[in-house]
N, C-alpha and C. Protein backbone atom coordinates (compact mmCIF):
# COMPACT_ATOMS: atom_id res chain seq x y z
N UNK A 1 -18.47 7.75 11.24
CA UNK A 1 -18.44 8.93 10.40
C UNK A 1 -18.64 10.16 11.28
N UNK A 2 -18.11 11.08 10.85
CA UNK A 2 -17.88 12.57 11.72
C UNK A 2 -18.62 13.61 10.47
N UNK A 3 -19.39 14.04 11.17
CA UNK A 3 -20.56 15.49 10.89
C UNK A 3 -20.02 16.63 11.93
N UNK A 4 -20.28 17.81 10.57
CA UNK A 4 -20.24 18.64 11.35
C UNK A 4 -18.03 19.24 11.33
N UNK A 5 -17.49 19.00 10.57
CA UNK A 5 -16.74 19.26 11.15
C UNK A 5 -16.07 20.58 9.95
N UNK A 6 -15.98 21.61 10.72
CA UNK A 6 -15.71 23.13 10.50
C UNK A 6 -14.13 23.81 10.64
N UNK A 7 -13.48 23.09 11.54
CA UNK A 7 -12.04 23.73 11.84
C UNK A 7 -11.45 22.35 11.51
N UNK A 8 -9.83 23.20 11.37
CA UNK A 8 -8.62 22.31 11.05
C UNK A 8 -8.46 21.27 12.17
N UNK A 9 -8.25 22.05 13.38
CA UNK A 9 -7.92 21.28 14.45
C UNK A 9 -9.32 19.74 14.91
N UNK A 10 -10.32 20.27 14.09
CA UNK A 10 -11.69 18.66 14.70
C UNK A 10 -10.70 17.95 13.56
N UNK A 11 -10.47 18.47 12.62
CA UNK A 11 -10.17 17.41 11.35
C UNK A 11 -8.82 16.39 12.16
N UNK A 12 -8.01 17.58 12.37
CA UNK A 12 -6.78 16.76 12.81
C UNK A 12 -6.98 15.37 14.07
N UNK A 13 -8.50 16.43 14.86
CA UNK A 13 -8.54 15.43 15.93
C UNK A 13 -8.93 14.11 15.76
N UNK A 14 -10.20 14.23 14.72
CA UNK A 14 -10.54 12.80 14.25
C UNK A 14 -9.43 11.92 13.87
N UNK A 15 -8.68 12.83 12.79
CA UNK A 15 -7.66 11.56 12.00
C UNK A 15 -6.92 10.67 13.54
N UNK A 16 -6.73 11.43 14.44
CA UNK A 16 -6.28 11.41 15.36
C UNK A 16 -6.61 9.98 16.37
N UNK A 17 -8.08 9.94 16.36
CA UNK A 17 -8.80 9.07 16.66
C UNK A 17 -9.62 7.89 15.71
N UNK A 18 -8.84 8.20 14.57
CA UNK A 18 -8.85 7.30 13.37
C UNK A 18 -10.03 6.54 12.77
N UNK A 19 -10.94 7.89 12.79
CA UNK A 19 -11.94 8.17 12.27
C UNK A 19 -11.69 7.78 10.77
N UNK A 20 -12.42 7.50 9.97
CA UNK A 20 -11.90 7.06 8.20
C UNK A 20 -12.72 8.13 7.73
N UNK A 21 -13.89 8.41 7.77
CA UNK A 21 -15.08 9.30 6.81
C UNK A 21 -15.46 10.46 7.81
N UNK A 22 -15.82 11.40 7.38
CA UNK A 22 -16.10 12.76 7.85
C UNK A 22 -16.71 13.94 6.42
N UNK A 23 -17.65 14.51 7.17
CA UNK A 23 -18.66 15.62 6.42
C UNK A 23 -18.17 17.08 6.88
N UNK A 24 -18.59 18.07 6.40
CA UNK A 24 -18.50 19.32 7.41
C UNK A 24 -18.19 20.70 6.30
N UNK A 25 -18.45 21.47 6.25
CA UNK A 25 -18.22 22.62 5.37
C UNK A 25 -16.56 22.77 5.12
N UNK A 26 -15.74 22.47 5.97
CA UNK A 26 -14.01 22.29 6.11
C UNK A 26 -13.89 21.60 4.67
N UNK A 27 -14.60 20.54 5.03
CA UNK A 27 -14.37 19.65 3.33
C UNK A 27 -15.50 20.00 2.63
N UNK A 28 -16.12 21.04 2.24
CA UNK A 28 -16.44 21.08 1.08
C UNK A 28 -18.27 21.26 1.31
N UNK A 29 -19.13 22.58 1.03
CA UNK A 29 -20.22 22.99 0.72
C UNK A 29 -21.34 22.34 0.04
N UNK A 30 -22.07 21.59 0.38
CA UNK A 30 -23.48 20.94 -0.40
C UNK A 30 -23.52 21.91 -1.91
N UNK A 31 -22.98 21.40 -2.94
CA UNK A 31 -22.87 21.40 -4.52
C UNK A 31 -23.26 20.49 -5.79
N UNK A 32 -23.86 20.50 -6.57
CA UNK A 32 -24.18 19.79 -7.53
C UNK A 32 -22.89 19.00 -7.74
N UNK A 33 -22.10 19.60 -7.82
CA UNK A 33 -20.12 19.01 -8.21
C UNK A 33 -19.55 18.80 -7.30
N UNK A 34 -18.82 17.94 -6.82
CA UNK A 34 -17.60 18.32 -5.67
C UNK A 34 -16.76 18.95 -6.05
N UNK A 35 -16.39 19.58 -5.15
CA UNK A 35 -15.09 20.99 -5.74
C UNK A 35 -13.36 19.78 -4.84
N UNK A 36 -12.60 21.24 -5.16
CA UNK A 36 -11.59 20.18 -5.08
C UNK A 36 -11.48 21.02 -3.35
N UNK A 37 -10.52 20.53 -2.77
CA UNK A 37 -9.79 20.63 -1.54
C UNK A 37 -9.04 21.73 -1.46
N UNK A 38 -9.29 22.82 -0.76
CA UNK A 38 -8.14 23.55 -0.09
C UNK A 38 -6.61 23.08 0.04
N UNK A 39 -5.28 23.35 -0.92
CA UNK A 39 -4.43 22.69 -0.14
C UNK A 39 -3.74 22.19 1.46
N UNK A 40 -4.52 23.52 1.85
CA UNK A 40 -4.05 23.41 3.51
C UNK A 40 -4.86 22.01 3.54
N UNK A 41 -5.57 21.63 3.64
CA UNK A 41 -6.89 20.79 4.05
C UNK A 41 -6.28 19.81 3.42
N UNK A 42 -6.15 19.69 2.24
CA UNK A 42 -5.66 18.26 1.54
C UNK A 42 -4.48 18.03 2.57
N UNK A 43 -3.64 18.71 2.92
CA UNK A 43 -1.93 18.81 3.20
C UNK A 43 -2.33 17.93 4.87
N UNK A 44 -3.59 18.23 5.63
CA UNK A 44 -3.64 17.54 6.49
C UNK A 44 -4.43 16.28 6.62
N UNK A 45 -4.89 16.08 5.36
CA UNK A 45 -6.14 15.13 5.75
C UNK A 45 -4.64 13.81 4.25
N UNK A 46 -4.02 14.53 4.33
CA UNK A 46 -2.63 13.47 3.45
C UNK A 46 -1.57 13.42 4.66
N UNK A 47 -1.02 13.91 5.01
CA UNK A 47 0.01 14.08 6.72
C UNK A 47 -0.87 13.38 7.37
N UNK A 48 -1.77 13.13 8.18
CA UNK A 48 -2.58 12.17 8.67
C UNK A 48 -2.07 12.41 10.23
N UNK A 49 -2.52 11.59 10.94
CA UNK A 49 -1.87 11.83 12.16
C UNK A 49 -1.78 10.54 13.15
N UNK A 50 -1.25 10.46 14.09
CA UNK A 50 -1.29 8.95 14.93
C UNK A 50 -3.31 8.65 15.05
N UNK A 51 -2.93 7.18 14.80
CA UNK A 51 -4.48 6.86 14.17
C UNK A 51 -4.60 5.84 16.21
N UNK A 52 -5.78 5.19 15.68
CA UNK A 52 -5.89 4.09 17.07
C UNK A 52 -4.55 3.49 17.55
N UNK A 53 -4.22 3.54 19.16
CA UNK A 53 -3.12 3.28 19.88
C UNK A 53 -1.96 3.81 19.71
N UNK A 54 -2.23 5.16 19.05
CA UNK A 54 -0.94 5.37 18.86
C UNK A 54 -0.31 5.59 17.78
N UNK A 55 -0.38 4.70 17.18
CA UNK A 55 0.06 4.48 15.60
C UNK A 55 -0.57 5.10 14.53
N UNK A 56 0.50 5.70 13.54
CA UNK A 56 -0.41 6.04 12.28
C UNK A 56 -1.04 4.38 11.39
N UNK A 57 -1.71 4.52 10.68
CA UNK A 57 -2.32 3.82 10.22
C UNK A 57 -2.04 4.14 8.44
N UNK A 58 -2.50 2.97 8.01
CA UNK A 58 -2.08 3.40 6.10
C UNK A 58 -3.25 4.20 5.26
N UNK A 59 -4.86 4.11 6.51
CA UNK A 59 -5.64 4.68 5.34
C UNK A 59 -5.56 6.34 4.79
N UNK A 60 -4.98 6.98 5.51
CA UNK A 60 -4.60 8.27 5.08
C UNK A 60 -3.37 8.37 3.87
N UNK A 61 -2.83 7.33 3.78
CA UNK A 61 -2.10 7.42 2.40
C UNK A 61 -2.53 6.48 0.88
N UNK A 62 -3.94 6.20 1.11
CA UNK A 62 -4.38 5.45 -0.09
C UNK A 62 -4.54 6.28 -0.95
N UNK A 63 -4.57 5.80 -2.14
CA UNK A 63 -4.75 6.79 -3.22
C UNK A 63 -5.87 5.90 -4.34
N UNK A 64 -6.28 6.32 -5.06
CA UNK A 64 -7.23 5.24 -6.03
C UNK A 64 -6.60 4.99 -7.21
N UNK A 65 -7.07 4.23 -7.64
CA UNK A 65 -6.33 3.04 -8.59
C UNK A 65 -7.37 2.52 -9.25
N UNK A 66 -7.21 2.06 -10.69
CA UNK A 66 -8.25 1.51 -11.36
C UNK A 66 -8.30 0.61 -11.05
N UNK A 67 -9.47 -0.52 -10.99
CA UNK A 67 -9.62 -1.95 -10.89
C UNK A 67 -10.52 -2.82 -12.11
N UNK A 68 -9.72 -3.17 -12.76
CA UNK A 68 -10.11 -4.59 -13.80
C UNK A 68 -10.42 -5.47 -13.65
N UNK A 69 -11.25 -6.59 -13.77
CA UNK A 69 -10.91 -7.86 -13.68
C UNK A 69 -10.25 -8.26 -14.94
N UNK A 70 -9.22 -9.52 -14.36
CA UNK A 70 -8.54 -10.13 -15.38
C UNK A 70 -9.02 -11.06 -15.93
N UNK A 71 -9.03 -10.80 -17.41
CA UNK A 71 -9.22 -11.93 -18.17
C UNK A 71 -8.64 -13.06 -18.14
N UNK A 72 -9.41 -14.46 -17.98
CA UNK A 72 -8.89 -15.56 -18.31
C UNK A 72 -8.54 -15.96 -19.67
N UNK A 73 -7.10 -16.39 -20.11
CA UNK A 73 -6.67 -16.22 -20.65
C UNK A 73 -6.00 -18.10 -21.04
N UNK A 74 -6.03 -18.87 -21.73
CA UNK A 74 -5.65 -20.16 -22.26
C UNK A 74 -3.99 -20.22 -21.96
N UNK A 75 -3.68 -21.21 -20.61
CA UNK A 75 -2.43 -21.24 -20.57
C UNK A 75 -1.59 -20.16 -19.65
N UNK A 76 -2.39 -19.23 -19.18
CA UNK A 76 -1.84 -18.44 -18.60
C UNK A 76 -1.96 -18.51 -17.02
N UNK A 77 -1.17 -18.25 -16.49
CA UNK A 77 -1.44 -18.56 -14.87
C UNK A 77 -2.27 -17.63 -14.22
N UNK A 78 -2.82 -17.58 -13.30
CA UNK A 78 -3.04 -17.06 -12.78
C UNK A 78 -2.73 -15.53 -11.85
N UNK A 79 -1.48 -16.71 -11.26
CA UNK A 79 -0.27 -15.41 -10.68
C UNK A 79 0.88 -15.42 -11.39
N UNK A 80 1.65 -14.22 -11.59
CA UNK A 80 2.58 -14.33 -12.59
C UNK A 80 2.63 -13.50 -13.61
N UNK A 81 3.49 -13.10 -14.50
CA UNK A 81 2.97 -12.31 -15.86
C UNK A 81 1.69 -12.50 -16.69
N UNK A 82 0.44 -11.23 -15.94
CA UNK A 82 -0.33 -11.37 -16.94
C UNK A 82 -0.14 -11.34 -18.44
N UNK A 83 -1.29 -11.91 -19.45
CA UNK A 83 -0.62 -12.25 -20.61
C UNK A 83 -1.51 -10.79 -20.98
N UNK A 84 -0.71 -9.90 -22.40
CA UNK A 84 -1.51 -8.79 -22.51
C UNK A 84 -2.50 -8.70 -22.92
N UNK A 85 -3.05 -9.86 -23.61
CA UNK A 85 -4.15 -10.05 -24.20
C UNK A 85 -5.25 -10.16 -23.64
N UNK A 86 -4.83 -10.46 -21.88
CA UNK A 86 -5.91 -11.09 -20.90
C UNK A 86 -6.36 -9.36 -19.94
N UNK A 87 -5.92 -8.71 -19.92
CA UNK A 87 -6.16 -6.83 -19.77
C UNK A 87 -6.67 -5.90 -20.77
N UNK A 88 -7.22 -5.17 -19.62
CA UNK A 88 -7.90 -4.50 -20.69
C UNK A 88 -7.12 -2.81 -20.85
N UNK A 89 -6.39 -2.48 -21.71
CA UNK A 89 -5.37 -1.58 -21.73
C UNK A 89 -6.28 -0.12 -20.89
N UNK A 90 -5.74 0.31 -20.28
CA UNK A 90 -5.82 2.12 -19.27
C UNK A 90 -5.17 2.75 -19.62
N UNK A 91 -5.50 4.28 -19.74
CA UNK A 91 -4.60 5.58 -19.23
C UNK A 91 -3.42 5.17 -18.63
N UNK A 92 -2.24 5.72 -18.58
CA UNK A 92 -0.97 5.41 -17.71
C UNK A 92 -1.38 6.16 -16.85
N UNK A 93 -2.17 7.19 -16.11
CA UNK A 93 -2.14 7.87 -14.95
C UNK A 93 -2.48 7.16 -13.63
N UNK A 94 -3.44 6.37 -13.78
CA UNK A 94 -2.94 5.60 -12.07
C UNK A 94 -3.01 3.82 -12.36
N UNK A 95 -2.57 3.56 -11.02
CA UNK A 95 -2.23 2.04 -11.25
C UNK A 95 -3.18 1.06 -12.02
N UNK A 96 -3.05 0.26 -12.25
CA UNK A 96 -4.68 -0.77 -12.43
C UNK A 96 -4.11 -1.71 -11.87
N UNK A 97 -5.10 -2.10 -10.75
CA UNK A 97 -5.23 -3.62 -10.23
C UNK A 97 -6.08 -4.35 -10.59
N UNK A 98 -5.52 -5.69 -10.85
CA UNK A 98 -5.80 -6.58 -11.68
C UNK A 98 -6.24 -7.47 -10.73
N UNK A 99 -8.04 -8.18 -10.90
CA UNK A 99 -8.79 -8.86 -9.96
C UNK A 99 -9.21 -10.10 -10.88
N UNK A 100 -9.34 -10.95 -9.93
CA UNK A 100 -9.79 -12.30 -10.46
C UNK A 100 -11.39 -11.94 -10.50
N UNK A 101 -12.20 -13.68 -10.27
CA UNK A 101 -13.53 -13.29 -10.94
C UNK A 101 -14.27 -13.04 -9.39
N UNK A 102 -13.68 -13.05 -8.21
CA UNK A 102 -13.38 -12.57 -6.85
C UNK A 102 -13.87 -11.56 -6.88
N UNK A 103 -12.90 -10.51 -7.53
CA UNK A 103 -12.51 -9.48 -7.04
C UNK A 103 -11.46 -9.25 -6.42
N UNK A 104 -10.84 -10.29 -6.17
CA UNK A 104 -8.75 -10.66 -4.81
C UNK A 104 -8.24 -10.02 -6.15
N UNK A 105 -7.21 -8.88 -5.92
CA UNK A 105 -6.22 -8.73 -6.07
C UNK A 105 -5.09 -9.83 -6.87
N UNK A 106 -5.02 -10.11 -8.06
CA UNK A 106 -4.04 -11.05 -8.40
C UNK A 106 -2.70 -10.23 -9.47
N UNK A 107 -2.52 -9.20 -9.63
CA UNK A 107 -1.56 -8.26 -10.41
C UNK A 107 -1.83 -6.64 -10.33
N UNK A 108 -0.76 -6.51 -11.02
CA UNK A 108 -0.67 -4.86 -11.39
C UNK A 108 -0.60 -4.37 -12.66
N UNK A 109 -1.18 -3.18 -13.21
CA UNK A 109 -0.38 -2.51 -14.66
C UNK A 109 -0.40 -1.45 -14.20
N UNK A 110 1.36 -0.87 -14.76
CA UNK A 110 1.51 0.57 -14.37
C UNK A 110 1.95 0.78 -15.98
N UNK A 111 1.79 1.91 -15.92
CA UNK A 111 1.62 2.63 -17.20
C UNK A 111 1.48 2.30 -18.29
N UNK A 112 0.59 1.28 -18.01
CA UNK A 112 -0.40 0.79 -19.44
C UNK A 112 0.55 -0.67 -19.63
N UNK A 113 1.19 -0.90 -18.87
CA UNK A 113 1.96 -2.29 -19.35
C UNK A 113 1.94 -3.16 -17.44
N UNK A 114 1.54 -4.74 -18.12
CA UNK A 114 1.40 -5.44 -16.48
C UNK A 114 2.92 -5.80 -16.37
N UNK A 115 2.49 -5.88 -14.76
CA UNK A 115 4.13 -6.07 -14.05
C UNK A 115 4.10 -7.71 -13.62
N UNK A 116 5.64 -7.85 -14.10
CA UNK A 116 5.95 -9.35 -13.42
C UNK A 116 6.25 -9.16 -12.46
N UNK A 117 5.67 -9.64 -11.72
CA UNK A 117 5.49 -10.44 -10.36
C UNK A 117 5.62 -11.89 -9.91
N UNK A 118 6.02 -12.18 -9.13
CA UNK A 118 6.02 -13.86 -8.43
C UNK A 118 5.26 -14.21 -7.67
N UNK A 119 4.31 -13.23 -7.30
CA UNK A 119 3.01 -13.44 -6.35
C UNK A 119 1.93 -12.62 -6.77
N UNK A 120 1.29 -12.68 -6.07
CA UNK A 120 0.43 -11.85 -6.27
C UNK A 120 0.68 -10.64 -5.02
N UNK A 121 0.32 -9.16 -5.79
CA UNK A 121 0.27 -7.62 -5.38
C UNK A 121 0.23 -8.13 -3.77
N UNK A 122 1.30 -7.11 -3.29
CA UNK A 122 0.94 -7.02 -1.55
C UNK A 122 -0.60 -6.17 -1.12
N UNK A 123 -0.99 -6.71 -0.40
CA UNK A 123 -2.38 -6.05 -0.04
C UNK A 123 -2.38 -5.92 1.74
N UNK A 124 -2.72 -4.94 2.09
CA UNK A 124 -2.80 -4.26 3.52
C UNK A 124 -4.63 -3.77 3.60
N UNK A 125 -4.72 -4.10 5.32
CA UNK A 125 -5.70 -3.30 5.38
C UNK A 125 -5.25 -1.83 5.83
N UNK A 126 -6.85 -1.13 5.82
CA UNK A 126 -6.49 0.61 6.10
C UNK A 126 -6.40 1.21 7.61
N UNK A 127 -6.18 -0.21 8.53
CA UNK A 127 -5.85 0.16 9.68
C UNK A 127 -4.69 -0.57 10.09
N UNK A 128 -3.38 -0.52 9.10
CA UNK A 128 -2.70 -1.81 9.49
C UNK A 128 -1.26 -0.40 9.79
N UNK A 129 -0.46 -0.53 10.69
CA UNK A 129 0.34 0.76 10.76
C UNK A 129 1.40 0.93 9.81
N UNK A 130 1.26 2.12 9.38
CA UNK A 130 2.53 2.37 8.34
C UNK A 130 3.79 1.94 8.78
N UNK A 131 4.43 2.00 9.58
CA UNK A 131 5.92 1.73 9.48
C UNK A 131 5.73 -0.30 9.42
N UNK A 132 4.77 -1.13 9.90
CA UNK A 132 4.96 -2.43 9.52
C UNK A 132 4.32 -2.69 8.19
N UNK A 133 3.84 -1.85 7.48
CA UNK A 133 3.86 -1.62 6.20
C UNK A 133 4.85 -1.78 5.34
N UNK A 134 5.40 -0.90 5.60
CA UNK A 134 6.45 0.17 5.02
C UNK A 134 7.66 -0.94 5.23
N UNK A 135 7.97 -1.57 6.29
CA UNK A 135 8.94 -3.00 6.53
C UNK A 135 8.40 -3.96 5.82
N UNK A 136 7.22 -4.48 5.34
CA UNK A 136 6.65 -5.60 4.98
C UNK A 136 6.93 -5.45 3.00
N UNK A 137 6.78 -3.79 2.84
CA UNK A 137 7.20 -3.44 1.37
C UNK A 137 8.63 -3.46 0.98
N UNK A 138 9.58 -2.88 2.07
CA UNK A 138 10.57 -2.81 1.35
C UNK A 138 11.08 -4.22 2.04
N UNK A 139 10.64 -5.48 2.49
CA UNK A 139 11.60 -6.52 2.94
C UNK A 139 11.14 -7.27 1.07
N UNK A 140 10.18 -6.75 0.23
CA UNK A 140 10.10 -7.93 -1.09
C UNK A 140 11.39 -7.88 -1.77
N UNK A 141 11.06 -8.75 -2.66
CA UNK A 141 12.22 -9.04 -3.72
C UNK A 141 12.62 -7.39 -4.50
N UNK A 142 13.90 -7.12 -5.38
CA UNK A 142 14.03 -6.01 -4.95
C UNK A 142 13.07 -5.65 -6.23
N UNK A 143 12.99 -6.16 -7.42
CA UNK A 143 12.49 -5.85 -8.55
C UNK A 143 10.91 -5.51 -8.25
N UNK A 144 10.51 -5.60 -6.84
CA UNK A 144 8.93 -5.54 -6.51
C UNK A 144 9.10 -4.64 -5.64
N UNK A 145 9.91 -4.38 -4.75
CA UNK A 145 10.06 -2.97 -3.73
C UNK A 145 9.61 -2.32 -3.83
N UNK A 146 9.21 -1.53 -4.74
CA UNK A 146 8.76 -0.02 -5.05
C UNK A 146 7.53 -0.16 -5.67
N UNK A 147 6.95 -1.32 -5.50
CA UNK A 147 5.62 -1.60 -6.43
C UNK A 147 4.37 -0.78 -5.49
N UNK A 148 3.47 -0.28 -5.92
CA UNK A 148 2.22 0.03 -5.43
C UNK A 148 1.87 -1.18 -4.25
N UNK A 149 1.49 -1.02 -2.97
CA UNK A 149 1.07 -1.65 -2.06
C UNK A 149 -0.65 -1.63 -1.97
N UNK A 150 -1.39 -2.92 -2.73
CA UNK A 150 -2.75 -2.56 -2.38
C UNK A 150 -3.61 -3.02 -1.28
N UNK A 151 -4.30 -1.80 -1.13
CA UNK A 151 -4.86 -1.17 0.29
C UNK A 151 -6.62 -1.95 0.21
N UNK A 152 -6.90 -3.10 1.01
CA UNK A 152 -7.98 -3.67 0.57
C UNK A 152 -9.18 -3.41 1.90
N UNK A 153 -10.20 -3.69 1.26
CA UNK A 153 -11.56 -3.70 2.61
C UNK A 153 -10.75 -5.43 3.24
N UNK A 154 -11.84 -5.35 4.56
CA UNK A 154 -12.70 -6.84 4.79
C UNK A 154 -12.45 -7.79 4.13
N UNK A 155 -13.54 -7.85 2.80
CA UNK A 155 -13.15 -8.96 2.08
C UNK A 155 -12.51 -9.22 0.56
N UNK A 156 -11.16 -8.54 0.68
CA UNK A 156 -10.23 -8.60 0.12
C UNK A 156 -10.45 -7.77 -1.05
N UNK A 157 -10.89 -7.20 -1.33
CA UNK A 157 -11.60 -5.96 -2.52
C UNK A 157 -10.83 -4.90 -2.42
N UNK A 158 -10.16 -4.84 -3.89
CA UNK A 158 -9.21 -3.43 -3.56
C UNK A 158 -10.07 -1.77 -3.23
N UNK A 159 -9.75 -0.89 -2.54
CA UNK A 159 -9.93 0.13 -2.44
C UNK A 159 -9.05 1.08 -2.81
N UNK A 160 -7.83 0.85 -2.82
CA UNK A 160 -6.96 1.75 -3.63
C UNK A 160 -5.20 1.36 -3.40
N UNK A 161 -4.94 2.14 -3.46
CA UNK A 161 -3.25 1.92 -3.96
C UNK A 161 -2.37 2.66 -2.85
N UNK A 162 -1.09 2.48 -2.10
CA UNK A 162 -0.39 2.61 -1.38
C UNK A 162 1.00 2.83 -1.91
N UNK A 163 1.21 4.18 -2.77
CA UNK A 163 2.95 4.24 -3.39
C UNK A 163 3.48 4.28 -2.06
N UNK A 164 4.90 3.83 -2.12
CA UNK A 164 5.77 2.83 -0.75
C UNK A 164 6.63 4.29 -0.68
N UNK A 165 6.97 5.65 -1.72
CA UNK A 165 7.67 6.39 -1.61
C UNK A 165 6.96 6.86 -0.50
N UNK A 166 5.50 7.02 -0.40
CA UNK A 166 4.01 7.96 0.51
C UNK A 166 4.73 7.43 1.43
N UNK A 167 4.91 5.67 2.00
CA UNK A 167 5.14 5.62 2.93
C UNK A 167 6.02 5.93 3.37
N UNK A 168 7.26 5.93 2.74
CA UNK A 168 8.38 6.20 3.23
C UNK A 168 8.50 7.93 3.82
N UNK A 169 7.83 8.74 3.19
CA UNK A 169 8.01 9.89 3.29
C UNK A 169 7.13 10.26 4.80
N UNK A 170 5.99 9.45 4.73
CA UNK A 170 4.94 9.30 5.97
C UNK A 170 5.96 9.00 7.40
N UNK A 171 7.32 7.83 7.50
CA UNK A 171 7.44 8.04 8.25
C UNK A 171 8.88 8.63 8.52
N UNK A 172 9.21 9.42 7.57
CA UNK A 172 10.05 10.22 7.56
C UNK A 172 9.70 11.77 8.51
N UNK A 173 8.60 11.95 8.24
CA UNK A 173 7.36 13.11 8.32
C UNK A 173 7.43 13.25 10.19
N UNK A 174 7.33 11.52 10.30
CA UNK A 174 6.91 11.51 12.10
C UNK A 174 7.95 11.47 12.29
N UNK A 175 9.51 11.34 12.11
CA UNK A 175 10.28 10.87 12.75
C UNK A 175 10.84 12.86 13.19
N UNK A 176 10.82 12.80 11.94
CA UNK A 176 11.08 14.35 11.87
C UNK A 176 10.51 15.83 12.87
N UNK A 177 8.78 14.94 13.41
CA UNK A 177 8.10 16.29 14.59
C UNK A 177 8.53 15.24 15.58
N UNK A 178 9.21 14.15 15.92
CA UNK A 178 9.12 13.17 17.13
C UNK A 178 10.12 14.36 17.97
C-alpha cells in the first residue's frame, strides 16, 4: 500500500509498479463520507498503466459486482442454467455473481435474469495481463464472449467483474500510445 500520495504523476508511478491500494489527499481528504473522484484522477487510476514486467495487468479494470450465494435448488445442477427460483432477484445495474456455499464463482445474472452458461463464469486473477485475458475471453463459445470476466482473490472469492469491452478498449488504449 502507498501513503502519501499527492500528484498525478506518484499515482501514475505506482500503477506503474503495480501497486493495487494507495492513500493520499490526490484520492480524496479524511471525511465522514467518501466523496467521489476527480475525473482526471478516475481517468488515470481506470487507463492504468504497464503493471509488474511490463505488462498491464487486469486489476485496474475491475469493477464491482454483486455477489449471492446460490441457492440449492432440487434437481438443479450446479453449473449450468441457474433455476430462478434458486437466486435471489437484484437491481439490473451491476452484474451478480452467483457463489456456491464456497464462495467459487459458479454463474452470472445480468439484468436481473441468470445467464446460460456451460461452465462456470471465467475467473482471472488481478495480476493476470490484460491482453491474455482479453484472448482467453474472446477465444469462449460465442454466446459467452461478451460475458463479464470474474476478477477473483487467492482463494477463489469474487472481487469484482471484468466487462471484456474494458478490455478490449484497454488494449486498444496501449496499442494506440505504443
Amino acid at each position: 500500500m502507498a501513503e502519501g500520495i499527492e500528484r498525478p504523476g506518484e499515482l501514475r508511478s505506482l500503477l506503474g509498479l503495480g501497486v493495487p491500494l494507495g492513500q493520499g489527499y490526490l484520492l480524496g481528504r479524511p471525511a465522514p463520507t467518501m466523496a467521489t473522484l476527480p475525473a482526471d484522477i478516475a481517468g488515470v487510476l481506470r487507463d492504468g498503466r504497464p503493471g509488474r514486467g511490463g505488462a498491464r495487468v487486469v486489476s485496474s479494470l475491475v469493477e464491482d459486482a454483486v455477489v449471492r450465494t446460490r441457492r440449492s435448488v432440487p434437481g438443479d445442477p450446479l453449473v449450468g442454467t441457474p433455476h430462478p427460483r434458486g437466486v435471489a432477484p437484484v437491481a439490473a445495474e451491476a452484474p451478480v455473481v452467483l457463489v456456491d456455499e464456497h464462495g467459487v464463482p459458479v454463474g452470472l445474472e445480468i439484468d436481473g435474469a441468470p445467464v446460460a452458461t456451460r461452465a462456470r463464469p471465467m475467473c482471472v486473477m488481478p495480476g493476470e495481463e490484460v491482453a491474455a485475458v482479453a484472448l482467453r475471453a474472446t477465444g469462449r463459445p460465442a454466446a459467452e464472449r461478451l460475458l463479464p470476466v470474474v476478477c477473483c482473490d487467492e482463494l477463489g472469492r469474487p472481487i469484482g467483474v471484468i466487462a471484456v469491452d474494458r478490455l478490449l478498449e484497454s488494449l486498444a488504449r496501449a496499442a494506440a500510445s505504443a
